[in-house]
Protein backbone atom coordinates (compact mmCIF):
# COMPACT_ATOMS: atom_id res chain seq x y z
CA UNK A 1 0.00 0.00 0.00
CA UNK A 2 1.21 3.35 -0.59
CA UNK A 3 0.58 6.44 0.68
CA UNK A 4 0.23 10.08 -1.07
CA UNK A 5 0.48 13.35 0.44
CA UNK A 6 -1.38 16.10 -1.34
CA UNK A 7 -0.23 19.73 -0.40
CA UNK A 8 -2.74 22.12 -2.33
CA UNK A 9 -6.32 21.36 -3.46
CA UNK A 10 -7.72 23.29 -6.34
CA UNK A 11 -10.41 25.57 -4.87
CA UNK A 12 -13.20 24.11 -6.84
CA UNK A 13 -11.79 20.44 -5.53
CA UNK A 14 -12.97 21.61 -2.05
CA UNK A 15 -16.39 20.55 -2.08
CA UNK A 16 -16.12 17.10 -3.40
CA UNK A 17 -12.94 15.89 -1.61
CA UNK A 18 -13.67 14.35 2.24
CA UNK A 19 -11.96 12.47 4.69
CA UNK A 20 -12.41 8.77 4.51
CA UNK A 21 -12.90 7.17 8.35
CA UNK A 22 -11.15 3.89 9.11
CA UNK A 23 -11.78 0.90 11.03
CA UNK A 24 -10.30 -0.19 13.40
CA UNK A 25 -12.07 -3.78 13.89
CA UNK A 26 -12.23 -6.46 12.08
CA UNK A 27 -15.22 -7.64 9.51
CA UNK A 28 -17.12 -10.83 10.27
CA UNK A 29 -18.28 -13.55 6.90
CA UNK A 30 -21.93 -12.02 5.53
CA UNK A 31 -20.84 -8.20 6.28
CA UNK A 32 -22.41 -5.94 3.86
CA UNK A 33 -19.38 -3.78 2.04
CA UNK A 34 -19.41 -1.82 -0.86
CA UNK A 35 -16.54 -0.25 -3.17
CA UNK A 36 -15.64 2.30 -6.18
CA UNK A 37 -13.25 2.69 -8.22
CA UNK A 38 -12.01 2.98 -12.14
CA UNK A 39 -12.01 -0.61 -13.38
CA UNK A 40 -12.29 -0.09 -17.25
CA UNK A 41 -12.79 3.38 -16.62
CA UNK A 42 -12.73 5.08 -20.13
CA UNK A 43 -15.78 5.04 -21.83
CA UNK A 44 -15.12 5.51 -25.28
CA UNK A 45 -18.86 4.81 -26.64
CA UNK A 46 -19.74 8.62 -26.25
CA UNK A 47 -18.55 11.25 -28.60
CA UNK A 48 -16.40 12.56 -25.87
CA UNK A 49 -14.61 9.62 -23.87
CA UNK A 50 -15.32 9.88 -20.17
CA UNK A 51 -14.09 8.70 -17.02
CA UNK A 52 -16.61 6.40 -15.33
CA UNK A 53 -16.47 5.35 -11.97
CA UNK A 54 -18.18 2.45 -11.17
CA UNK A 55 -19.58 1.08 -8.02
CA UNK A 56 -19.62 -2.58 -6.48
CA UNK A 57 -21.65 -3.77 -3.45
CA UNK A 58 -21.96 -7.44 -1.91
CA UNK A 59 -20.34 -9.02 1.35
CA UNK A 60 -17.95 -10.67 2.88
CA UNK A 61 -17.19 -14.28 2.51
CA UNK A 62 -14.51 -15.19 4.35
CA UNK A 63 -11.70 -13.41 6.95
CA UNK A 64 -8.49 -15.45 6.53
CA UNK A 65 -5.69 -14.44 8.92
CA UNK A 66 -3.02 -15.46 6.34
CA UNK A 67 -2.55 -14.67 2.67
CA UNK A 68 0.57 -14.10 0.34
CA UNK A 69 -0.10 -14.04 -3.31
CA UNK A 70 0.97 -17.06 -6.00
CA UNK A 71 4.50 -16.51 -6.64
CA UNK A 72 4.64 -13.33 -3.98
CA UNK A 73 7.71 -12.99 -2.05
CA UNK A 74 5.73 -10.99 0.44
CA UNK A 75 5.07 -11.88 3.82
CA UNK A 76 1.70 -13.63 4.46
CA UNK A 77 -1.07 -10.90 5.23
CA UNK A 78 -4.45 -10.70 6.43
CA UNK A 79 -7.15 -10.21 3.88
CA UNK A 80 -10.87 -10.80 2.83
CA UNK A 81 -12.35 -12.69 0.38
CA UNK A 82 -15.54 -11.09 -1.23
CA UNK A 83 -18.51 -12.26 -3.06
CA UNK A 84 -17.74 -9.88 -6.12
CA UNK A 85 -14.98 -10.00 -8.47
CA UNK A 86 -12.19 -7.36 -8.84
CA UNK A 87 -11.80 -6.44 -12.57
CA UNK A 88 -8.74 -4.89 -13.66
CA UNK A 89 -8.39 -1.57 -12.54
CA UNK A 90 -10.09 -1.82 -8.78
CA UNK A 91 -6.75 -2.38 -7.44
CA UNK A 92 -6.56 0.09 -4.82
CA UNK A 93 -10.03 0.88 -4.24
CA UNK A 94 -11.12 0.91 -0.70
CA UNK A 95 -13.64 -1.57 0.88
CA UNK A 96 -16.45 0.23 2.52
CA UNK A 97 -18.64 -1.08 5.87
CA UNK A 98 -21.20 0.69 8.08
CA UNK A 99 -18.92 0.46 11.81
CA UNK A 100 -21.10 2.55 14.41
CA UNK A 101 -23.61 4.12 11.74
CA UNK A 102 -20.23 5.69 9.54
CA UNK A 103 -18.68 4.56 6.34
CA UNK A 104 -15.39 3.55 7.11
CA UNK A 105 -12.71 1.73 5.26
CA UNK A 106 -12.00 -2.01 6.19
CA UNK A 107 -9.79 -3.30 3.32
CA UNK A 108 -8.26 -2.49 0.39
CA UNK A 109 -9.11 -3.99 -3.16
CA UNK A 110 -5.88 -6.09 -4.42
CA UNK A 111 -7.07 -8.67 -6.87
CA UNK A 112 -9.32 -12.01 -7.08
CA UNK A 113 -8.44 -15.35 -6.18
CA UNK A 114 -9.22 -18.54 -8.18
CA UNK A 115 -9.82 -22.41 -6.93
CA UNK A 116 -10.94 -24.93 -9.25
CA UNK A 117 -12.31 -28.64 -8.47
CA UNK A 118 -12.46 -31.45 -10.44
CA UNK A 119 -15.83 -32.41 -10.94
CA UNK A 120 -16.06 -34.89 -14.16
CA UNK A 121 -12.87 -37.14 -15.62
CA UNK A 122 -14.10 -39.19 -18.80
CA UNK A 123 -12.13 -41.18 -20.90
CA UNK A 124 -12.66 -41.56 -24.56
CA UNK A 125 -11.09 -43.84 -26.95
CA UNK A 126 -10.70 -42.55 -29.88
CA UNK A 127 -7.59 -45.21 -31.58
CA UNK A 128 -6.34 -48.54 -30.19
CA UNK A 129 -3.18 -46.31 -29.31
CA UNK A 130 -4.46 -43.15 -27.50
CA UNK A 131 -6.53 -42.62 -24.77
CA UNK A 132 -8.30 -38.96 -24.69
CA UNK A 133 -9.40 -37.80 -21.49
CA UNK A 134 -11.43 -34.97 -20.98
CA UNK A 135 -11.58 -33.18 -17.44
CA UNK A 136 -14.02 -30.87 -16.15
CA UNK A 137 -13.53 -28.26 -13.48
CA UNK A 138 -15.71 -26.06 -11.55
CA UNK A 139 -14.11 -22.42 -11.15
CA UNK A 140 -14.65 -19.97 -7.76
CA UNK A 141 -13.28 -16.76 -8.26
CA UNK A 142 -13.66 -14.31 -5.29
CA UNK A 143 -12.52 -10.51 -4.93
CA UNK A 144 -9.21 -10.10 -2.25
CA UNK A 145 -8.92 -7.11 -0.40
CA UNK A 146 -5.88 -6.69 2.36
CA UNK A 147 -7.24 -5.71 5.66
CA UNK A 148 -6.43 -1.85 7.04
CA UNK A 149 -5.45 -3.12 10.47
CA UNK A 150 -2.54 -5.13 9.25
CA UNK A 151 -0.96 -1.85 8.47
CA UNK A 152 -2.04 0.72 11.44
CA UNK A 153 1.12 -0.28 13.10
CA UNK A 154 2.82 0.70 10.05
CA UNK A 155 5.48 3.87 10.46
CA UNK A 156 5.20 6.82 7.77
CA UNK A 157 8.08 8.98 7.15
CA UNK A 158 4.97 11.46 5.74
CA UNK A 159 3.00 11.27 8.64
CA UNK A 160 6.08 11.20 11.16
CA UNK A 161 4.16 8.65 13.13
CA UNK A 162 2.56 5.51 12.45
CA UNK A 163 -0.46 5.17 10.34
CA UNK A 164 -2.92 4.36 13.41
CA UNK A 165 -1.73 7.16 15.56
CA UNK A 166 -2.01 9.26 12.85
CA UNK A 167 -5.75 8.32 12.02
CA UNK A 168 -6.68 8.21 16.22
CA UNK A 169 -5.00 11.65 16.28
CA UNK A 170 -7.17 13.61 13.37
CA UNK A 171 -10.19 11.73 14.19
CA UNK A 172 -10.42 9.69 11.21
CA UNK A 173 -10.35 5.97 12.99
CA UNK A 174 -13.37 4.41 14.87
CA UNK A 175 -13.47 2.60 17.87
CA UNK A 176 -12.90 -1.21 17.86
């Protein structure tokens, strides 16, 4: 995860730009959450292109404690798997919840994972030589987000402090 430190806002930017509240708990399977971001986000069907952001909304499925990626040389991490699917170009995107009657962030978008199953295996003959076997495999593809806590304890050169201070300090983290 990265962090970006923005020292001037256009006055016109004032209105629309906000403070997003974090969480500071942890989600529980069947949680409502909701996310937006630019997946695809050129629309090029319009005279004009435009930027489209687009929104996402389901729950969670599962809260493993340990993660790392296929082929990551990261240290395991805690995530969530969601009942939607990530497309290309969510990465990044924070996952929303309702904690204490406030949008907060719980997660952050970083891809999908896949499992497959073997659910058929037929052989065919086709020659007195060769033996063609056909396999058939049922697909679950989930959306991954990293969990925010795993990184409150996190220090910032920007913020001089770690990323959970920080947040406590300005108000911008919600009780456990």
């Amino acid at each position: 995860m990265g962090l970006l430190r923005v020292e001037h806002l256009a006055e016109e930017g004032g209105d629309w730009v906000r403070p997003l509240f974090w969480a500071n708990r942890g989600l529980q399977a069947l949680e409502p959450v909701v996310t937006i971001g630019y997946p695809y986000g050129i629309c090029r069907d319009t005279e004009n292109p435009l930027i489209v952001a687009r929104t996402f909304s389901g729950y969670v499925v599962a809260a493993l404690p340990s993660f790392k990626p296929l082929g990551s040389k990261l240290s395991p991490f805690p995530i969530y798997e969601l009942s939607f699917g990530a497309p290309r170009g969510l990465s990044g995107a924070p996952v929303l919840s309702l904690a204490h009657g406030q949008l907060c962030v719980d997660a952050i978008i970083i891809g999908n994972s896949r499992s497959k199953m073997l659910i058929l295996t037929e052989e065919v003959e086709e020659t007195a030589a060769r033996t063609l076997r056909t396999e058939q495999y049922e697909v679950l593809s989930l959306g991954v987000a990293s969990r925010v806590s795993g990184i409150f304890n996190e220090r910032s050169q920007i913020l001089g402090d770690t990323l959970g201070n920080w947040l406590v300090t300005h108000g911008l983290m919600t009780a456990a």
